[in-house]
C-alpha atoms as a PDB file:
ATOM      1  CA  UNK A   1       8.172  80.058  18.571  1.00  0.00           C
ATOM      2  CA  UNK A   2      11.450  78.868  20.195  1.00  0.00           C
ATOM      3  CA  UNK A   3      11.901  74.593  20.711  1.00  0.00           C
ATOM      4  CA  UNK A   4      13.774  73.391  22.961  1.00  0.00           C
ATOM      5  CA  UNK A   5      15.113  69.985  23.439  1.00  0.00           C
ATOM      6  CA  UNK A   6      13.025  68.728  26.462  1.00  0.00           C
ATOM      7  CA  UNK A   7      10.231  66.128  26.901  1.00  0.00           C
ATOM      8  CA  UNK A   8       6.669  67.125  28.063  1.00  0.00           C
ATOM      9  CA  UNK A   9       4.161  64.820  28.931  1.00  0.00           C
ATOM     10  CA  UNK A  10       0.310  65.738  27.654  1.00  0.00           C
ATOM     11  CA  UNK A  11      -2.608  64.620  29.506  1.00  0.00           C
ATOM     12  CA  UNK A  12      -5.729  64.841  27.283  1.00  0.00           C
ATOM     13  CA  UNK A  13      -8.819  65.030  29.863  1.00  0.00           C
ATOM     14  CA  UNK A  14     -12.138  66.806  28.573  1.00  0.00           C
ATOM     15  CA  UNK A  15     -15.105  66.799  31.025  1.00  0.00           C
ATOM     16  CA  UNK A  16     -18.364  65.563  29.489  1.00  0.00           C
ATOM     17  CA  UNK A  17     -17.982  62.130  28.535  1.00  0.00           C
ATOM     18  CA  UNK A  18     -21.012  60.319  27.217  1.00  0.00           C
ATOM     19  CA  UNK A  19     -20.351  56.511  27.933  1.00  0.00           C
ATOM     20  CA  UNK A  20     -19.571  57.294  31.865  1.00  0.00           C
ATOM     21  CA  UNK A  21     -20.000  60.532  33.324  1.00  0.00           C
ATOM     22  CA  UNK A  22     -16.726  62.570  34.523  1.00  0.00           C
ATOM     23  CA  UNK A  23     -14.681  59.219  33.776  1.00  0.00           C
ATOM     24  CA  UNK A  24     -11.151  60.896  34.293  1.00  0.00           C
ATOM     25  CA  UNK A  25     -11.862  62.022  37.339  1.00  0.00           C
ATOM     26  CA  UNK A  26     -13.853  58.867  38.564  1.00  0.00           C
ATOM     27  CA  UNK A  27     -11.908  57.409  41.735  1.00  0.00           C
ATOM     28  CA  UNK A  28     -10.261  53.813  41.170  1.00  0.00           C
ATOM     29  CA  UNK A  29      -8.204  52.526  44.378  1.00  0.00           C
ATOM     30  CA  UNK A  30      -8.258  55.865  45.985  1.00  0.00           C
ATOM     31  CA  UNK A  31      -7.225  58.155  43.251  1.00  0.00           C
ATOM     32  CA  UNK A  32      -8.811  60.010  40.074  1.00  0.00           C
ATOM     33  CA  UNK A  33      -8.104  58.006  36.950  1.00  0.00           C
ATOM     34  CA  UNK A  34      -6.419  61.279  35.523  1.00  0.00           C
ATOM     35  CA  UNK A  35      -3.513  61.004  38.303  1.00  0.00           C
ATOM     36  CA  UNK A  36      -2.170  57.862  37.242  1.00  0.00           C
ATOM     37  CA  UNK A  37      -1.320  59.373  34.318  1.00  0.00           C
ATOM     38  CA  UNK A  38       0.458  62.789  35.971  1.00  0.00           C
ATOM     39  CA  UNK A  39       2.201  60.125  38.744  1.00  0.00           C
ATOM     40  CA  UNK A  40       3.609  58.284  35.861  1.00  0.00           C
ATOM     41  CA  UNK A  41       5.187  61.404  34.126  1.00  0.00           C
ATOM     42  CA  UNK A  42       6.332  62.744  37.763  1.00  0.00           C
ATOM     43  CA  UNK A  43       7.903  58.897  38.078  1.00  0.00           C
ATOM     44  CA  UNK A  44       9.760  59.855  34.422  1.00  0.00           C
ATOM     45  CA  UNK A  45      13.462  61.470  34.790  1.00  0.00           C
ATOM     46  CA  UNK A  46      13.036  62.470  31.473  1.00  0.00           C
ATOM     47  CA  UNK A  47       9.852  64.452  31.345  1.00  0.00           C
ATOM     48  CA  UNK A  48      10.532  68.164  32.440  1.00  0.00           C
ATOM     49  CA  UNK A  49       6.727  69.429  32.417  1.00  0.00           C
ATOM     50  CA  UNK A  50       3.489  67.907  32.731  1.00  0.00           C
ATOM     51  CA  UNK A  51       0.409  69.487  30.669  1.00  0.00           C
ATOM     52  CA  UNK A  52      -2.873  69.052  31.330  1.00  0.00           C
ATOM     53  CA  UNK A  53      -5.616  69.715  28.399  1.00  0.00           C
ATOM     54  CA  UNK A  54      -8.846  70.034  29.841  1.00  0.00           C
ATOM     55  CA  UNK A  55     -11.891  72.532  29.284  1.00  0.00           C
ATOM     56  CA  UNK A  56     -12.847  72.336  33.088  1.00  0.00           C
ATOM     57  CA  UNK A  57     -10.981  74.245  35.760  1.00  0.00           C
ATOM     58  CA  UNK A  58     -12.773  71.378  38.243  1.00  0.00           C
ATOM     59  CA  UNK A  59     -10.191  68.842  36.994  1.00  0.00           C
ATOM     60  CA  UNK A  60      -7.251  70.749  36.680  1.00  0.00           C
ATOM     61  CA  UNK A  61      -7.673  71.814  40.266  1.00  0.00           C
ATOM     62  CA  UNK A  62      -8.007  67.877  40.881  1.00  0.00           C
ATOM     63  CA  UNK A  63      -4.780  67.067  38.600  1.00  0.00           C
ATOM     64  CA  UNK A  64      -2.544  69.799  40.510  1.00  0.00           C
ATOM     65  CA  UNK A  65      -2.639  67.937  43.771  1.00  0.00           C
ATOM     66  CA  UNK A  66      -0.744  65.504  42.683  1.00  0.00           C
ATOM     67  CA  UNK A  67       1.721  67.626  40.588  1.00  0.00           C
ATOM     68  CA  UNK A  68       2.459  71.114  39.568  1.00  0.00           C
ATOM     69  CA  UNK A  69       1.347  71.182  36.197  1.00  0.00           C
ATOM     70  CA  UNK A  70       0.606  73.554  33.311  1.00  0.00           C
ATOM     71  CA  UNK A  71      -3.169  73.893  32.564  1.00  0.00           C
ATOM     72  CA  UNK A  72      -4.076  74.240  28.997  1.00  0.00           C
ATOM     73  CA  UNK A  73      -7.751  75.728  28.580  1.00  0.00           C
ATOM     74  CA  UNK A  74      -9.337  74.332  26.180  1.00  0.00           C
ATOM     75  CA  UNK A  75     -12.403  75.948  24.035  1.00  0.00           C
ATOM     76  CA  UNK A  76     -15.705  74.274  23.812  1.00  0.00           C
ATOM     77  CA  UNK A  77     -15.467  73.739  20.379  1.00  0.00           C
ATOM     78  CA  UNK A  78     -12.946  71.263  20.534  1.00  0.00           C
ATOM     79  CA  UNK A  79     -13.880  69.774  23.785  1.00  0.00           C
ATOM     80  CA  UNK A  80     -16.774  67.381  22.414  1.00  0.00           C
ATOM     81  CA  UNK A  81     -16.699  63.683  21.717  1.00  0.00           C
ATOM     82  CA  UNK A  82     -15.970  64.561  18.282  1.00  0.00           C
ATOM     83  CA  UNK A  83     -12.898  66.243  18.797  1.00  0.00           C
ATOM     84  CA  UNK A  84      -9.770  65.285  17.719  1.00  0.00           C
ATOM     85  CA  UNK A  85      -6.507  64.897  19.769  1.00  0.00           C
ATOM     86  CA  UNK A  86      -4.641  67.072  16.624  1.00  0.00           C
ATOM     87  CA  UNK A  87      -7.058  69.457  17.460  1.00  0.00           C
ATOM     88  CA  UNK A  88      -6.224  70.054  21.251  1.00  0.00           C
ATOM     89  CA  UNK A  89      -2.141  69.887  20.142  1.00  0.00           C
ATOM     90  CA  UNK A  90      -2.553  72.261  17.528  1.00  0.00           C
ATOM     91  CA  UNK A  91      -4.575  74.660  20.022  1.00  0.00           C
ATOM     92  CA  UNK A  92      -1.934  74.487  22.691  1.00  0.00           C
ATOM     93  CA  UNK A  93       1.089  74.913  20.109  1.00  0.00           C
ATOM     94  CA  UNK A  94      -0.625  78.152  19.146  1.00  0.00           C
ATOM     95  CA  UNK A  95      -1.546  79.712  22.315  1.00  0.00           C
ATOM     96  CA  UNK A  96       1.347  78.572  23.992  1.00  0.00           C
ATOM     97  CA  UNK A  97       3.628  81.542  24.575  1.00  0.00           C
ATOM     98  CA  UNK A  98       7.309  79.807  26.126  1.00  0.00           C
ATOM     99  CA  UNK A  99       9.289  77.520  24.473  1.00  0.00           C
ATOM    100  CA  UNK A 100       7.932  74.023  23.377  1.00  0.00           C
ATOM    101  CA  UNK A 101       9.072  71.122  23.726  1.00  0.00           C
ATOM    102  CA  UNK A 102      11.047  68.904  21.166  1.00  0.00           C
ATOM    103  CA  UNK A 103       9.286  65.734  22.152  1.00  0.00           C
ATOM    104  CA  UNK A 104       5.646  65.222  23.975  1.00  0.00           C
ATOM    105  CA  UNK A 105       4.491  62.327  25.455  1.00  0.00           C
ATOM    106  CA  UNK A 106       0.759  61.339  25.093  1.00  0.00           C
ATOM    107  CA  UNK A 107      -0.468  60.397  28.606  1.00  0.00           C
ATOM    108  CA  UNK A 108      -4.092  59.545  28.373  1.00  0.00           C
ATOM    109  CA  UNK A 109      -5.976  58.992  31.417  1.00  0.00           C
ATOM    110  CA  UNK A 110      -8.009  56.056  30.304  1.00  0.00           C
ATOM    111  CA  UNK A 111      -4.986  54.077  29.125  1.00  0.00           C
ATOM    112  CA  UNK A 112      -2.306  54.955  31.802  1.00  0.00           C
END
């Protein structure tokens, strides 16, 4: 595994929430909570990729039209309301074949 020295932003958004149904991709003024997060890393000069960690293909095609981003599948097992975020990082470190990043930046979608 090769590091570089770049910063990537990591949006966390599992489908399946129990509180509110889909809340990441629930529309507030006009756009999917989860974009406020991506159009804040796109807004960063300092953030060379944007990640999003997601076990539905529904919201990543949602999150790339408002960036091109890398999806990160996640597995079922870690995509419950139990999960950890460690878990999702330490799952995308280990399937992730390129270089990583020195630095990533936590983006969560329900505190953009």
């Amino acid at each position: 595994m090769e590091i570089n020295n770049e910063i990537w932003a990591i949006v966390p958004a599992r489908s399946g929430s129990k509180a509110i149904k889909n809340k990441n991709i629930k529309i507030i003024k006009g756009k999917p909570l989860l974009a406020y997060s991506i159009i804040a890393a796109k807004k960063s000069k300092k953030i060379k990729k944007i990640v999003l960690s997601s076990d539905s293909i529904h919201y990543f095609k949602i999150a790339s039209q408002y960036s091109k981003i890398l999806f990160h599948k996640r597995p079922k097992k870690i995509s419950n309301h139990k999960s950890t975020d460690l878990e999702f990082f330490l799952d995308f470190i280990n399937k992730y074949k390129g270089k990583l990043p020195k630095y990533f930046v936590h983006l969560r979608p329900t505190t953009p």
